[in-house]
C-alpha atoms as a PDB file:
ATOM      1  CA  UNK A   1       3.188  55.250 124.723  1.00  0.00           C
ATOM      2  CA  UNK A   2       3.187  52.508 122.596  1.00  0.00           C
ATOM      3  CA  UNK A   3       3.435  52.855 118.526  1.00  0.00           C
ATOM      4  CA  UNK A   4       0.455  50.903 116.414  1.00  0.00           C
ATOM      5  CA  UNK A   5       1.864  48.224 113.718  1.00  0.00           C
ATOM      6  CA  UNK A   6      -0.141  47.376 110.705  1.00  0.00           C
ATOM      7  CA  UNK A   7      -1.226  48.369 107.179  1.00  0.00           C
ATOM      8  CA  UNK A   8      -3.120  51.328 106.195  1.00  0.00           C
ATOM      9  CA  UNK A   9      -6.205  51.584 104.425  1.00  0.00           C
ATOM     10  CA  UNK A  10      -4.415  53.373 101.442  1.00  0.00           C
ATOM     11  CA  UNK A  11      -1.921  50.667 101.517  1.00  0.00           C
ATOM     12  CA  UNK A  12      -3.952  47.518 101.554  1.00  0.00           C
ATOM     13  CA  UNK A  13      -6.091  48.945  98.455  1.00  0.00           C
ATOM     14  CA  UNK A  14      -2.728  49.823  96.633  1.00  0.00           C
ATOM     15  CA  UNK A  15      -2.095  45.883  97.380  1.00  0.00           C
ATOM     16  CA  UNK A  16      -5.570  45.176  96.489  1.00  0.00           C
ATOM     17  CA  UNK A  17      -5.213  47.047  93.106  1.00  0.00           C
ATOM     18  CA  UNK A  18      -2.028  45.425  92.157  1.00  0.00           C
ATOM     19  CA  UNK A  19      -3.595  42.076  92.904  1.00  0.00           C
ATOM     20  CA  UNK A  20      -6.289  42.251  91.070  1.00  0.00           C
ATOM     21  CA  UNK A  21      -3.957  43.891  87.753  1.00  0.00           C
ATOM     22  CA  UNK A  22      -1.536  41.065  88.586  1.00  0.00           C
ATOM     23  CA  UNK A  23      -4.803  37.989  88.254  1.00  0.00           C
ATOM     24  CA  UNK A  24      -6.308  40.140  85.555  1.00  0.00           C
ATOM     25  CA  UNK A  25      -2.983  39.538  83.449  1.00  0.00           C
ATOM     26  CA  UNK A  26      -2.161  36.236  84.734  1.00  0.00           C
ATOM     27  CA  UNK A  27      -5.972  34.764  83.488  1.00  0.00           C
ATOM     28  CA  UNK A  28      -4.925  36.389  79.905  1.00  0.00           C
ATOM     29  CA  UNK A  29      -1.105  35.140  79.742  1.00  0.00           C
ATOM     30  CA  UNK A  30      -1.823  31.257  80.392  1.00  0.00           C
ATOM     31  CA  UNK A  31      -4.255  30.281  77.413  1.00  0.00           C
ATOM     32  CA  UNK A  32      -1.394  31.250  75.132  1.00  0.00           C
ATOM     33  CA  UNK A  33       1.288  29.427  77.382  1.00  0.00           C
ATOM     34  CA  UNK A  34      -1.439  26.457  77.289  1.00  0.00           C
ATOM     35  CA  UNK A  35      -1.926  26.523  73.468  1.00  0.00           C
ATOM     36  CA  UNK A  36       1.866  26.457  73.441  1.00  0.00           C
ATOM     37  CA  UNK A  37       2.789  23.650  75.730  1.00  0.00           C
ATOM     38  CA  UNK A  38       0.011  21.942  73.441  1.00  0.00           C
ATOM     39  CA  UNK A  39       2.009  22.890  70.309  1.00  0.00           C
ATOM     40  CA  UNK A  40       5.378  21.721  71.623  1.00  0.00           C
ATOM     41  CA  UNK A  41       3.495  18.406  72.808  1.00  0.00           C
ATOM     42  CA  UNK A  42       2.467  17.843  69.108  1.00  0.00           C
ATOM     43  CA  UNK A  43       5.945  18.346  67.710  1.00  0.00           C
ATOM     44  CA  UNK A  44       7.386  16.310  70.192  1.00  0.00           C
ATOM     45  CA  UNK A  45       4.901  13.284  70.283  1.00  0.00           C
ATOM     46  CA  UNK A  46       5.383  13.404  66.110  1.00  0.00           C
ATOM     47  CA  UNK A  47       9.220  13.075  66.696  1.00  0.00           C
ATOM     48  CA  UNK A  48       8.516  10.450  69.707  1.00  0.00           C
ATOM     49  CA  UNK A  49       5.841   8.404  67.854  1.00  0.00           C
ATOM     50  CA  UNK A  50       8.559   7.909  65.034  1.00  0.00           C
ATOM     51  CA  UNK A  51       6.130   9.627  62.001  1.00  0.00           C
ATOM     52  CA  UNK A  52       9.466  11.704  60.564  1.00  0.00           C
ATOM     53  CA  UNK A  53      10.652   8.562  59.003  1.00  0.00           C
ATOM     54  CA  UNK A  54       8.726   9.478  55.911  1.00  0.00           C
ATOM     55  CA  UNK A  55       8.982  12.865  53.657  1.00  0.00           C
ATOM     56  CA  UNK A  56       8.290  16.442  54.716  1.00  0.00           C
ATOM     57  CA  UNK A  57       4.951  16.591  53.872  1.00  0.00           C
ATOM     58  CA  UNK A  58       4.210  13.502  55.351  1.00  0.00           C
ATOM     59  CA  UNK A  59       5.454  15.546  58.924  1.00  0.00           C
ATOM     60  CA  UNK A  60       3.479  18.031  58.037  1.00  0.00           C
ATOM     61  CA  UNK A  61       0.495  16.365  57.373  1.00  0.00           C
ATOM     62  CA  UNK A  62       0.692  14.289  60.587  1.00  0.00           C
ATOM     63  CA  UNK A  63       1.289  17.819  62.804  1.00  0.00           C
ATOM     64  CA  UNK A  64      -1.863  19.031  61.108  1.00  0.00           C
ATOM     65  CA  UNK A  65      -3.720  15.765  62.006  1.00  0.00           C
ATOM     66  CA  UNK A  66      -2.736  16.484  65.813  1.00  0.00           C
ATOM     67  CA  UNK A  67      -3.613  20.240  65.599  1.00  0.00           C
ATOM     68  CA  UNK A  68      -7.511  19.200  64.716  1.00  0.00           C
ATOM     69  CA  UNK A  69      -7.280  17.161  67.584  1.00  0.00           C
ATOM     70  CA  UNK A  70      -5.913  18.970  70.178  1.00  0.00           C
ATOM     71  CA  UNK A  71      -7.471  22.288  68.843  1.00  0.00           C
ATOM     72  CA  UNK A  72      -4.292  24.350  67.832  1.00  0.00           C
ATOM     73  CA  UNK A  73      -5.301  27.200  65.413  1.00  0.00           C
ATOM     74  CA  UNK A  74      -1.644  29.369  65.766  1.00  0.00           C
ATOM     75  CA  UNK A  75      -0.065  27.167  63.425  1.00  0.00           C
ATOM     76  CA  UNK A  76      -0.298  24.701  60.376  1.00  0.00           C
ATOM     77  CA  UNK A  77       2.122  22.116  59.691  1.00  0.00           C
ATOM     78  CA  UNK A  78       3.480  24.739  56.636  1.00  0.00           C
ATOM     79  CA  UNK A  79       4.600  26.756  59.443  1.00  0.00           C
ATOM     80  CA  UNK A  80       7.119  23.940  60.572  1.00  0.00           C
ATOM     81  CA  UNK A  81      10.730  24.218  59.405  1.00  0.00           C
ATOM     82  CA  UNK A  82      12.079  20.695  59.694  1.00  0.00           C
ATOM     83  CA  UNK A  83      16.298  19.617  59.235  1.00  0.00           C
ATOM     84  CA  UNK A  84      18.029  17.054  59.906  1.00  0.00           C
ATOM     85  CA  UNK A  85      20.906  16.837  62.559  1.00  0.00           C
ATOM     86  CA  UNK A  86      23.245  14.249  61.765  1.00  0.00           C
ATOM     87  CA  UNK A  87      20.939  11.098  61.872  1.00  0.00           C
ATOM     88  CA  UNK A  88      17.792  13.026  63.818  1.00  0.00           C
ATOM     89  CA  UNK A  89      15.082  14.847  62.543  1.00  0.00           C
ATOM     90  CA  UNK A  90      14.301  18.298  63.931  1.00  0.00           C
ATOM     91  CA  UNK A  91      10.852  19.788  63.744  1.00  0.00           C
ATOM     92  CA  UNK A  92      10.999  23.219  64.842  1.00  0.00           C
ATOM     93  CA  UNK A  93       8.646  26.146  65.112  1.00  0.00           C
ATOM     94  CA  UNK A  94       8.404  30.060  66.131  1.00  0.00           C
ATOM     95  CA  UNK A  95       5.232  32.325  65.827  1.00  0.00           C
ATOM     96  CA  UNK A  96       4.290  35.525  67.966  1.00  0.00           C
ATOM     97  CA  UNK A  97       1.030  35.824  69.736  1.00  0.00           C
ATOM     98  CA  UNK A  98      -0.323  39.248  70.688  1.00  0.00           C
ATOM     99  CA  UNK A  99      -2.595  39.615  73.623  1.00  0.00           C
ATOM    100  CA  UNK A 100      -4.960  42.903  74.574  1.00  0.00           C
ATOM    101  CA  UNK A 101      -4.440  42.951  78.266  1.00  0.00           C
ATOM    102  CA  UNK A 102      -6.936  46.408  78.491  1.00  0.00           C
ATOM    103  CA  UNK A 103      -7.687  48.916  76.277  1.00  0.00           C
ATOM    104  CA  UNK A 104      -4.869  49.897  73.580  1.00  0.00           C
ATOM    105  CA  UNK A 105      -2.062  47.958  75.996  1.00  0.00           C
ATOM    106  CA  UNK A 106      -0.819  44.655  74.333  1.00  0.00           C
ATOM    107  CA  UNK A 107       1.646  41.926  74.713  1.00  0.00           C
ATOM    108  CA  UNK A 108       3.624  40.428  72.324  1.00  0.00           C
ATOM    109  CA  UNK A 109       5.074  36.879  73.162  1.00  0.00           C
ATOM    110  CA  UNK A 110       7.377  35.217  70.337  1.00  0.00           C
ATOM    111  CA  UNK A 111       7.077  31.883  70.832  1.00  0.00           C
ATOM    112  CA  UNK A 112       9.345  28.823  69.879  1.00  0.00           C
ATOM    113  CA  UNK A 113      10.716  25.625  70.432  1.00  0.00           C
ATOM    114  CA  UNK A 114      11.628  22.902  68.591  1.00  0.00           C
ATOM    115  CA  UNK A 115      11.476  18.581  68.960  1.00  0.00           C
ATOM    116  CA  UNK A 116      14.836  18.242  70.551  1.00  0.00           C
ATOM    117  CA  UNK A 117      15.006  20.897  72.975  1.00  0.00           C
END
């Protein structure tokens, strides 16, 4: 007699389930990883596009020119710590961003990165 090979009922909704918990918290998860790749884009193209040859606030006030354009709302350019690394200028930048998956169960991501990295 000859055994059967294959999944279960129970088991393929237990897959099923996880699945759809797994999409559920993926679709949540990437607009934050999306605003941040935007955010690190900004700090980079100000460091690229040569705009930290002039004071602080002028770095400032050129991140908060590219966060109207491209939409960021998680920071303001007062939110930037800039140095400088021998001859280099490094704009930096760190902020947490909580997300409700369901219910009272959150996820807190601290973000950061910074121009040279």
């Amino acid at each position: 007699m000859r055994t059967q090979r294959g999944i279960t009922m129970f088991g393929m909704v237990v897959v099923c389930i996880i699945l759809v918990f797994g999409a559920i918290g993926g679709l949540k998860i990437a607009p934050a990883y999306i605003e941040y790749l935007n955010v690190k884009k900004a700090v980079t193209g100000i460091v690229q596009g040569g705009e930290t040859r002039g004071t602080v606030a002028d770095i400032r006030k050129a991140f908060d020119k590219r966060t109207q354009v491209d939409d960021i709302t998680v920071l303001t350019g007062q939110d930037l710590e800039i140095t400088k690394e021998g001859n280099d200028v490094v704009v930096s930048f760190a902020y947490p961003k909580k997300i409700t998956l369901f219910g009272n169960v959150s996820l807190l991501i601290d973000f950061a990165g910074a121009s040279n990295r």
